[in-house]
Protein backbone atom coordinates (compact mmCIF):
# COMPACT_ATOMS: atom_id res chain seq x y z
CA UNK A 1 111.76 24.37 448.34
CA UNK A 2 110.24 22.68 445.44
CA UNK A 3 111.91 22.59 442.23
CA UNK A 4 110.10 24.32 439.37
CA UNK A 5 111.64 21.35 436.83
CA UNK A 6 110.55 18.69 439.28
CA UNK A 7 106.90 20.70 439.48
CA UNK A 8 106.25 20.58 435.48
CA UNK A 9 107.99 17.09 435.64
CA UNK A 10 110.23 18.41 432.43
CA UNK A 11 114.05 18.18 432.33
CA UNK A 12 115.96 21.85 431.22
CA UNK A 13 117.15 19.87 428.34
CA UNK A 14 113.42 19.40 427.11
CA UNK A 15 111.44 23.00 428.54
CA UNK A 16 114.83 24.89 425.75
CA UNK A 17 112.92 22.72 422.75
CA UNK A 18 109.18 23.71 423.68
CA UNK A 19 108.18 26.94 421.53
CA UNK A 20 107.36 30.06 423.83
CA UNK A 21 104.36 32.22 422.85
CA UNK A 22 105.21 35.09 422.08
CA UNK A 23 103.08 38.50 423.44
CA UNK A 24 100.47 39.67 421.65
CA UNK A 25 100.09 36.45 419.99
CA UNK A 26 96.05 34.72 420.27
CA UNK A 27 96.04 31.78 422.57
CA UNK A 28 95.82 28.39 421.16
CA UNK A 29 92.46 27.09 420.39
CA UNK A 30 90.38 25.42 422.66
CA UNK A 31 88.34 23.21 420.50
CA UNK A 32 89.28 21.98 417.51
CA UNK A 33 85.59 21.08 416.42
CA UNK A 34 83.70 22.64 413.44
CA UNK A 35 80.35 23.16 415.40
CA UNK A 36 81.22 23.60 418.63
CA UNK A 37 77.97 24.52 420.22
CA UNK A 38 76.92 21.05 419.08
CA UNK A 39 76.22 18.19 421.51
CA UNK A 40 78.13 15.10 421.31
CA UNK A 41 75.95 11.82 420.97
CA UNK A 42 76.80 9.58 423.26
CA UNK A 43 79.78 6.67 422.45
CA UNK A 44 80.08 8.52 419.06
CA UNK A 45 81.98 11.13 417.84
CA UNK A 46 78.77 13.12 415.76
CA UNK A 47 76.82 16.43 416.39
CA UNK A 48 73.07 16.92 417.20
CA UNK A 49 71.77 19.83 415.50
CA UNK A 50 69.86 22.25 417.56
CA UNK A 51 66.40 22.24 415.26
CA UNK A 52 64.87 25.50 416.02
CA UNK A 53 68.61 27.01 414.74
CA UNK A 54 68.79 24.51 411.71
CA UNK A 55 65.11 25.54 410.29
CA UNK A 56 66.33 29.29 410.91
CA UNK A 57 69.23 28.49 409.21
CA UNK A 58 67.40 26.73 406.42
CA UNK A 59 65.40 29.53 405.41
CA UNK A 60 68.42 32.10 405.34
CA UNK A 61 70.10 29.86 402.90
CA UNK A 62 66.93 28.80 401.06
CA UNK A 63 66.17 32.89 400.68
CA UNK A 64 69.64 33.21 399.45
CA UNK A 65 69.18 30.41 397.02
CA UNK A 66 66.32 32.27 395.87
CA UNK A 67 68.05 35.52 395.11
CA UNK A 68 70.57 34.01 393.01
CA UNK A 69 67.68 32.15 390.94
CA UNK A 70 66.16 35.78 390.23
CA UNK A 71 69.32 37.62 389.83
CA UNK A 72 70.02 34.59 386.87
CA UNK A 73 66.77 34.98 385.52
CA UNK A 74 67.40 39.30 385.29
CA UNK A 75 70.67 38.19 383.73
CA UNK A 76 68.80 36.72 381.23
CA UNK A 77 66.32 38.94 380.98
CA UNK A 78 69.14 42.23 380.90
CA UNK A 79 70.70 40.12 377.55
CA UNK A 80 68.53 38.78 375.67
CA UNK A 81 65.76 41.67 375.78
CA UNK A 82 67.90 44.74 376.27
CA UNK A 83 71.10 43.76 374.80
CA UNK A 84 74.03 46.63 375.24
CA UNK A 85 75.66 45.79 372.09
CA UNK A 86 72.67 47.24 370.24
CA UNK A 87 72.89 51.14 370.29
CA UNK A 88 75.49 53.28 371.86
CA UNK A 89 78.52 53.46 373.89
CA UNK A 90 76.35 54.47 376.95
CA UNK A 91 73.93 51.95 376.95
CA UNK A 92 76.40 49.24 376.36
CA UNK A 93 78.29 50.37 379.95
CA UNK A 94 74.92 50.47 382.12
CA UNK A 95 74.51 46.76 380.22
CA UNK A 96 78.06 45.91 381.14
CA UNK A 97 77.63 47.46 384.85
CA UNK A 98 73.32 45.40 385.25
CA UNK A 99 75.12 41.63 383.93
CA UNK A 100 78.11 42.44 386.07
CA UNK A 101 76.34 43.07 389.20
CA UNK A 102 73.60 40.47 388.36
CA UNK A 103 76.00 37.69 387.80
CA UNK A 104 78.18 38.75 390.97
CA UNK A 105 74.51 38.43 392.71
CA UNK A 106 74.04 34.71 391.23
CA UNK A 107 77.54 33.50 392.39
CA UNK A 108 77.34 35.44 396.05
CA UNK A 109 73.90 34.01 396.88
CA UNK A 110 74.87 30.70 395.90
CA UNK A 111 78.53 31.23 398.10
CA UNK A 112 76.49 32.74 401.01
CA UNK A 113 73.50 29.98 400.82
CA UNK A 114 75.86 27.19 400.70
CA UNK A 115 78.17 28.19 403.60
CA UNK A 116 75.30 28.55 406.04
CA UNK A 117 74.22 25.04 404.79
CA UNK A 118 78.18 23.41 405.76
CA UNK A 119 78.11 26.09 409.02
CA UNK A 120 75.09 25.39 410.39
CA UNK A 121 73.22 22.24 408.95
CA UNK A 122 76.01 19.72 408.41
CA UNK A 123 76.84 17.49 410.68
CA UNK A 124 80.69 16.10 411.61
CA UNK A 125 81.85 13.01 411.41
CA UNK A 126 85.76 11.49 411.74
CA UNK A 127 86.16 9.22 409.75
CA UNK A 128 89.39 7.21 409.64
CA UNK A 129 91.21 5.75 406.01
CA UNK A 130 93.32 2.86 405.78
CA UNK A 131 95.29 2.48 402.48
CA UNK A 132 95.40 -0.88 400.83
CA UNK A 133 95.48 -2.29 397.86
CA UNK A 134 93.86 0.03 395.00
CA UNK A 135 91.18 -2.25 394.30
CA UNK A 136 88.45 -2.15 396.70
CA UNK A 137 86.76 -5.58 398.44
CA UNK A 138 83.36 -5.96 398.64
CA UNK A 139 83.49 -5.42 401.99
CA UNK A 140 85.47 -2.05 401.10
CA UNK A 141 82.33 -0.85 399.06
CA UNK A 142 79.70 -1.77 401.52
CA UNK A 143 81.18 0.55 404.36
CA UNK A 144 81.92 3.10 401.21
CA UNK A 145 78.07 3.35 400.63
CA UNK A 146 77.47 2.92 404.16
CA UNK A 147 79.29 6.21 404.47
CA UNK A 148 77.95 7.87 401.79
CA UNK A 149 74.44 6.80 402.91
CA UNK A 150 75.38 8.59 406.38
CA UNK A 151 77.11 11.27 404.44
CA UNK A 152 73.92 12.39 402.77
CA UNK A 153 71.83 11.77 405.62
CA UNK A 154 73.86 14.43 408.02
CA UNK A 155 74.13 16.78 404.63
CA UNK A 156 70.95 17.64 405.33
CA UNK A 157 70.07 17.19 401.41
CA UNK A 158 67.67 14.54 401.19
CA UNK A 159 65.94 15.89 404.81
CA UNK A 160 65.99 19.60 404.23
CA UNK A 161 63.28 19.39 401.43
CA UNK A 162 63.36 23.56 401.18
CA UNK A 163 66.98 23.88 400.76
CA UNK A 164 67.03 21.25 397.92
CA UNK A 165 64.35 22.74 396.39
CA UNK A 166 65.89 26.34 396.34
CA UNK A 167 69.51 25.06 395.59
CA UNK A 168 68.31 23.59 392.44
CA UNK A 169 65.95 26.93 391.68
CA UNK A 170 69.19 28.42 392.00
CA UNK A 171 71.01 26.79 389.63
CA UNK A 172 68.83 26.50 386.61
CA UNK A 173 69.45 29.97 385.29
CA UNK A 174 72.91 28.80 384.97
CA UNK A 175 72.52 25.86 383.37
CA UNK A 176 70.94 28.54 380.67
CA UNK A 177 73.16 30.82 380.54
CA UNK A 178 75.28 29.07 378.25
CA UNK A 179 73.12 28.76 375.61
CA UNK A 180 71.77 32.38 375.79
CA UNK A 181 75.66 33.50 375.06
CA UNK A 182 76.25 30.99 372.47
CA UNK A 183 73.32 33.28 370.27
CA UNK A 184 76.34 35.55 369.84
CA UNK A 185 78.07 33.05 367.59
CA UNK A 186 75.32 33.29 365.10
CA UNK A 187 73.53 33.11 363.25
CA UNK A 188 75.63 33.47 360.08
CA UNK A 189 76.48 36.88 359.04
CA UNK A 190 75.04 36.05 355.32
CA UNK A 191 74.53 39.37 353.65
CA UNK A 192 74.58 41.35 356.59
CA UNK A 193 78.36 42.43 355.41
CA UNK A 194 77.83 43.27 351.88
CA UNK A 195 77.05 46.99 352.73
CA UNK A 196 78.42 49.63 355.23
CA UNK A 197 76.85 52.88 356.34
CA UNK A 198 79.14 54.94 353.43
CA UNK A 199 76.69 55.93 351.12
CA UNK A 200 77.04 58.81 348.18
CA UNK A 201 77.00 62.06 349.38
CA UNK A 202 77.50 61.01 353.42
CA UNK A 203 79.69 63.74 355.56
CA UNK A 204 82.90 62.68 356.73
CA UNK A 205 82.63 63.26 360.69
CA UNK A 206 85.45 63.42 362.95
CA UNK A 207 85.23 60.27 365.23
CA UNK A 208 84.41 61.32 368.76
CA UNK A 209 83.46 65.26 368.48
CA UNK A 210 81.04 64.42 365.66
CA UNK A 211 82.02 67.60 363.86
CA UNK A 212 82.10 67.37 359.59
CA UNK A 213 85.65 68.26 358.13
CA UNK A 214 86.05 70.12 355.21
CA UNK A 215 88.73 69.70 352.68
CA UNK A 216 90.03 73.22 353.45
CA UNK A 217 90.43 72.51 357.33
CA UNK A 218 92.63 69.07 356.65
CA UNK A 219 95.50 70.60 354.26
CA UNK A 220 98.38 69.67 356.54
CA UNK A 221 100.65 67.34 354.62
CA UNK A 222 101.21 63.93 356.79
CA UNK A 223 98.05 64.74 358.48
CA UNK A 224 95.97 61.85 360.25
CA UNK A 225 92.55 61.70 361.33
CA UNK A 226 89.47 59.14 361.77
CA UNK A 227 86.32 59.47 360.59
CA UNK A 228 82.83 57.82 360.69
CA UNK A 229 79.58 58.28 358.41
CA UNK A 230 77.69 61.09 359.73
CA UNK A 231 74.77 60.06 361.34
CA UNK A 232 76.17 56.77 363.07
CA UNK A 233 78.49 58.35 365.57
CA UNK A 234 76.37 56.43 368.42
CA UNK A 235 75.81 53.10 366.22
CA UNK A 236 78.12 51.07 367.04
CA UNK A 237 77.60 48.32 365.07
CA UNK A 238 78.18 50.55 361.76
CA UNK A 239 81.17 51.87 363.68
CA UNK A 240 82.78 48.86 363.69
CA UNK A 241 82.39 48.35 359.71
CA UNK A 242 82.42 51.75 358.84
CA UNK A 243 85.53 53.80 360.25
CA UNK A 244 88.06 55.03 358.09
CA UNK A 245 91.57 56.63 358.44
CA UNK A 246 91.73 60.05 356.41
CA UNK A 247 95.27 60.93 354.81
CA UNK A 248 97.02 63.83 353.36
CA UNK A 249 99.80 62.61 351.15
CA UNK A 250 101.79 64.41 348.74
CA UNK A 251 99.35 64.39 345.55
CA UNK A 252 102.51 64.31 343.42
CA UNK A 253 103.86 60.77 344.68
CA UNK A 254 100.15 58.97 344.83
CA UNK A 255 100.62 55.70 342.55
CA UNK A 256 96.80 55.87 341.59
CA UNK A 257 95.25 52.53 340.41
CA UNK A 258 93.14 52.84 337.23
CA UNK A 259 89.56 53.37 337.87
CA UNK A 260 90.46 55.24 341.00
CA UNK A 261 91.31 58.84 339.42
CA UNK A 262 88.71 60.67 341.18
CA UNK A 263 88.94 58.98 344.58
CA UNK A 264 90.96 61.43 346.48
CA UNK A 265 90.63 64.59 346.96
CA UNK A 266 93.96 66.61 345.88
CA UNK A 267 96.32 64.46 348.42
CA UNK A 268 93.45 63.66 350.56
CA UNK A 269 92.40 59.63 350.90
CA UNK A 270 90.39 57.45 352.54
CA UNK A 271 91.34 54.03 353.63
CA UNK A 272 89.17 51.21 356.02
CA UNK A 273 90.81 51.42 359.38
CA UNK A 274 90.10 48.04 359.87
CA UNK A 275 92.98 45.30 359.26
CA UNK A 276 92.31 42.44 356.80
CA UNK A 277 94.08 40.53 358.62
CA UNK A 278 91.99 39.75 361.69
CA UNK A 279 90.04 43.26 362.28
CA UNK A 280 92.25 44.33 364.58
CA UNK A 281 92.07 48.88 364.22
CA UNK A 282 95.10 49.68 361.67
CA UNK A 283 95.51 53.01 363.48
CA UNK A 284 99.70 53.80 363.38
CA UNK A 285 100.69 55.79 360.43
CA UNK A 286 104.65 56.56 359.88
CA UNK A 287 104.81 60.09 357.83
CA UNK A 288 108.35 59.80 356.64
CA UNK A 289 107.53 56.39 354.84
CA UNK A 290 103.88 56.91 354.56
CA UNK A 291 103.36 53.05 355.96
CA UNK A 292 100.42 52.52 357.70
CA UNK A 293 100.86 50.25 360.34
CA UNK A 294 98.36 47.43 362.25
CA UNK A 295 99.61 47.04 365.80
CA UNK A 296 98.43 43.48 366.27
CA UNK A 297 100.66 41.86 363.85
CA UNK A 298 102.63 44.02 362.40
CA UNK A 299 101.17 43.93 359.03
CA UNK A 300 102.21 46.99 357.33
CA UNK A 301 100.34 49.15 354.14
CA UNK A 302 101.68 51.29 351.50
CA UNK A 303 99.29 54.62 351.85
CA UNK A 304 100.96 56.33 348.91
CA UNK A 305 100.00 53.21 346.70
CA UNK A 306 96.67 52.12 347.32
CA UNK A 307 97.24 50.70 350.64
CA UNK A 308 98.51 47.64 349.70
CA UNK A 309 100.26 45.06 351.69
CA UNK A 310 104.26 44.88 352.37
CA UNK A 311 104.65 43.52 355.49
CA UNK A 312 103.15 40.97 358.09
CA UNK A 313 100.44 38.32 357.74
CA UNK A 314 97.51 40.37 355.64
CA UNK A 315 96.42 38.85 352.86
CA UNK A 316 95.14 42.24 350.72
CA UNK A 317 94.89 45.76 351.06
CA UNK A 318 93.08 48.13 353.31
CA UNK A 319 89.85 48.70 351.40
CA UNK A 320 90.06 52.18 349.60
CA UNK A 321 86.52 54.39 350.15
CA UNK A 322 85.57 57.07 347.22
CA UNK A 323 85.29 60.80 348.53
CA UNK A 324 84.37 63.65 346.73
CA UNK A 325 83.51 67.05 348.10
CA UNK A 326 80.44 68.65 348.48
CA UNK A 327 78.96 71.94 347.63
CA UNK A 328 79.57 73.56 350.87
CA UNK A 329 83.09 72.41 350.40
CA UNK A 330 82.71 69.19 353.07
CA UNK A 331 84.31 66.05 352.26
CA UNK A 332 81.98 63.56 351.79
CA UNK A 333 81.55 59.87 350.60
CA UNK A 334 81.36 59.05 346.68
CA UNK A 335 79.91 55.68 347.47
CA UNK A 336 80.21 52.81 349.58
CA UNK A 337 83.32 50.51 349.69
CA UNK A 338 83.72 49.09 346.43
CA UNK A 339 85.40 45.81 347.92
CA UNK A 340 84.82 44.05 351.50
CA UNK A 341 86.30 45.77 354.91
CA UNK A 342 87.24 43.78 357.23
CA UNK A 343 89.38 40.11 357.59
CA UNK A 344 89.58 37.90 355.47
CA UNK A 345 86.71 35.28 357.01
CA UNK A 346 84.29 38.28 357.00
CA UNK A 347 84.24 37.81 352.67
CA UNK A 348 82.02 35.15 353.61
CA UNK A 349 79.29 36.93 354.49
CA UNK A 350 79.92 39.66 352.30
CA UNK A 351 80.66 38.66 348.58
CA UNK A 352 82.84 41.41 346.29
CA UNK A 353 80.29 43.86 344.67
């Protein structure tokens, strides 16, 4: 009887240090080649392409290079001609939904395109490395470009006419994109700033039901609400200048400023709810110390004393608006901000009136 270590020609010693598979486990590979249904040229280790696959596979990736170009150019299109950030909260979400699926197209036709290129149109080629000094002979550099030369031949890139063509189509948008976003850096604001959408006799509307308050319905002491110029409820550019925090305080401990006599309402005031420290929403309010509070950085305003500054990195106070009440007993605006809303930087653009 034949030995089985004598058969596999292994010693017990050395079958204990080879790895058993374990069940269930795939079998090793059989080819360790990239293109395996490839021909090998002969006394060389590259790969013949199969041309009627290659020009099939040339036009799937050119038609995917294609899509992305058009899904860059409705990208473009989508932004610059039907911006979101121009009307209301609806239209700026099917915007946000049309540039996110049009930019996902852009990158996923360009991903698909240029994986059936490597797949199916590149060629292999081993090619072996020796390290040496760092700085390369002249003979070094004339195998490097030989390489490269034989690099871009089997890419396909200088051959495939189609794909380079479509690959470049598919990139242009991109190349645009850039400067179609930078338009949102300017131009400068200039006296785009100097007004909100307050204006004398304006309803106070609650934010996000639209409904106007009247003084009568907001008599709760330490009561808290925000409220937006009637009319721009769906503007949300004037939303973003115009919102306001509305305050009861107790009338008897309101340090009013002179000038300002008849900008409350009984306890009621009105102060911008955005911080002037960097426009971040100033939207915590503390009754037992009447401090109104900016969650960003902490910078903290006195609401019983004109909103002014006594803690964190805010340079002035939360700008104050004039209200008054109208005939049907609604609160309304007196007249616009008498001082810029906003941070600091934004007094550029809007100079004190």
């Amino acid at each position: 009887m034949t030995d089985n270590n004598e058969t596999s020609g292994a010693t017990p010693e050395e079958e204990s240090r080879v790895p058993k598979r374990v069940i269930g486990t795939p079998s090793p590979a059989g080819t360790q080649e990239l293109l395996p249904e490839e021909k090998a040229k002969e006394g060389g280790n590259a790969y013949v392409l199969d041309e009627t696959k290659a020009r099939k596979a040339e036009r799937v990736a050119a038609a995917f290079f294609t899509l992305s170009f058009l899904a860059g150019i409705a990208f473009i299109v989508f932004y610059a001609v039907w911006p979101g950030h121009v009307g209301n909260i609806d239209r700026a979400a099917r915007s946000n939904y049309t540039l996110g699926t049009a930019l996902t197209v852009v990158f996923l036709g360009l991903a698909v395109g240029m994986t059936i290129w490597v797949r199916h149109l590149v060629t292999t080629k081993e090619i072996v490395q020796e390290r040496h000094a760092l700085s390369s002979t002249p003979e070094d550099r004339q195998v490097f470009n030989q390489y490269f030369q034989e690099g871009t031949d089997e890419s396909g890139l200088l051959k495939r006419r189609l794909l380079r063509r479509t690959l470049l189509l598919a990139a242009a948008p991109l190349g645009l994109l850039p400067l179609i976003l930078l338009r949102d850096l300017g131009p400068l604001p200039e006296k785009k700033l100097r007004h909100t959408a307050w204006k004398q006799g304006t309803r106070l509307v609650v934010d996000g039901t639209g409904q106007p308050l009247k003084a009568a319905d907001f008599n709760s002491p330490g009561g808290i609400i925000t409220v937006v110029p009637e009319g721009s409820e769906d503007n949300l550019n004037e939303i973003a200048t115009s919102t306001v925090l509305l305050l009861n305080l107790p009338e008897d401990q309101l340090k009013v400023k002179k000038g300002r006599e008849n900008w409350n309402v009984g306890g009621i005031v009105a102060y911008s709810k955005i911080c002037t420290h960097v426009g971040c929403p100033a939207a915590l309010y503390e009754q037992t110390t009447h401090h109104i509070l900016c969650p960003c950085h902490q910078s903290t305003f006195d609401a019983l004393d004109s909103a002014k500054v006594i803690f964190g990195p805010a340079a002035r106070p939360l700008p104050q608006l004039p209200i008054g009440v109208d005939s049907e007993g609604y609160l309304i605006a007196a007249s616009d901000f008498h001082e810029p809303v906003g941070p600091s930087f934004w007094e550029r653009g809007r100079p004190k009136v």
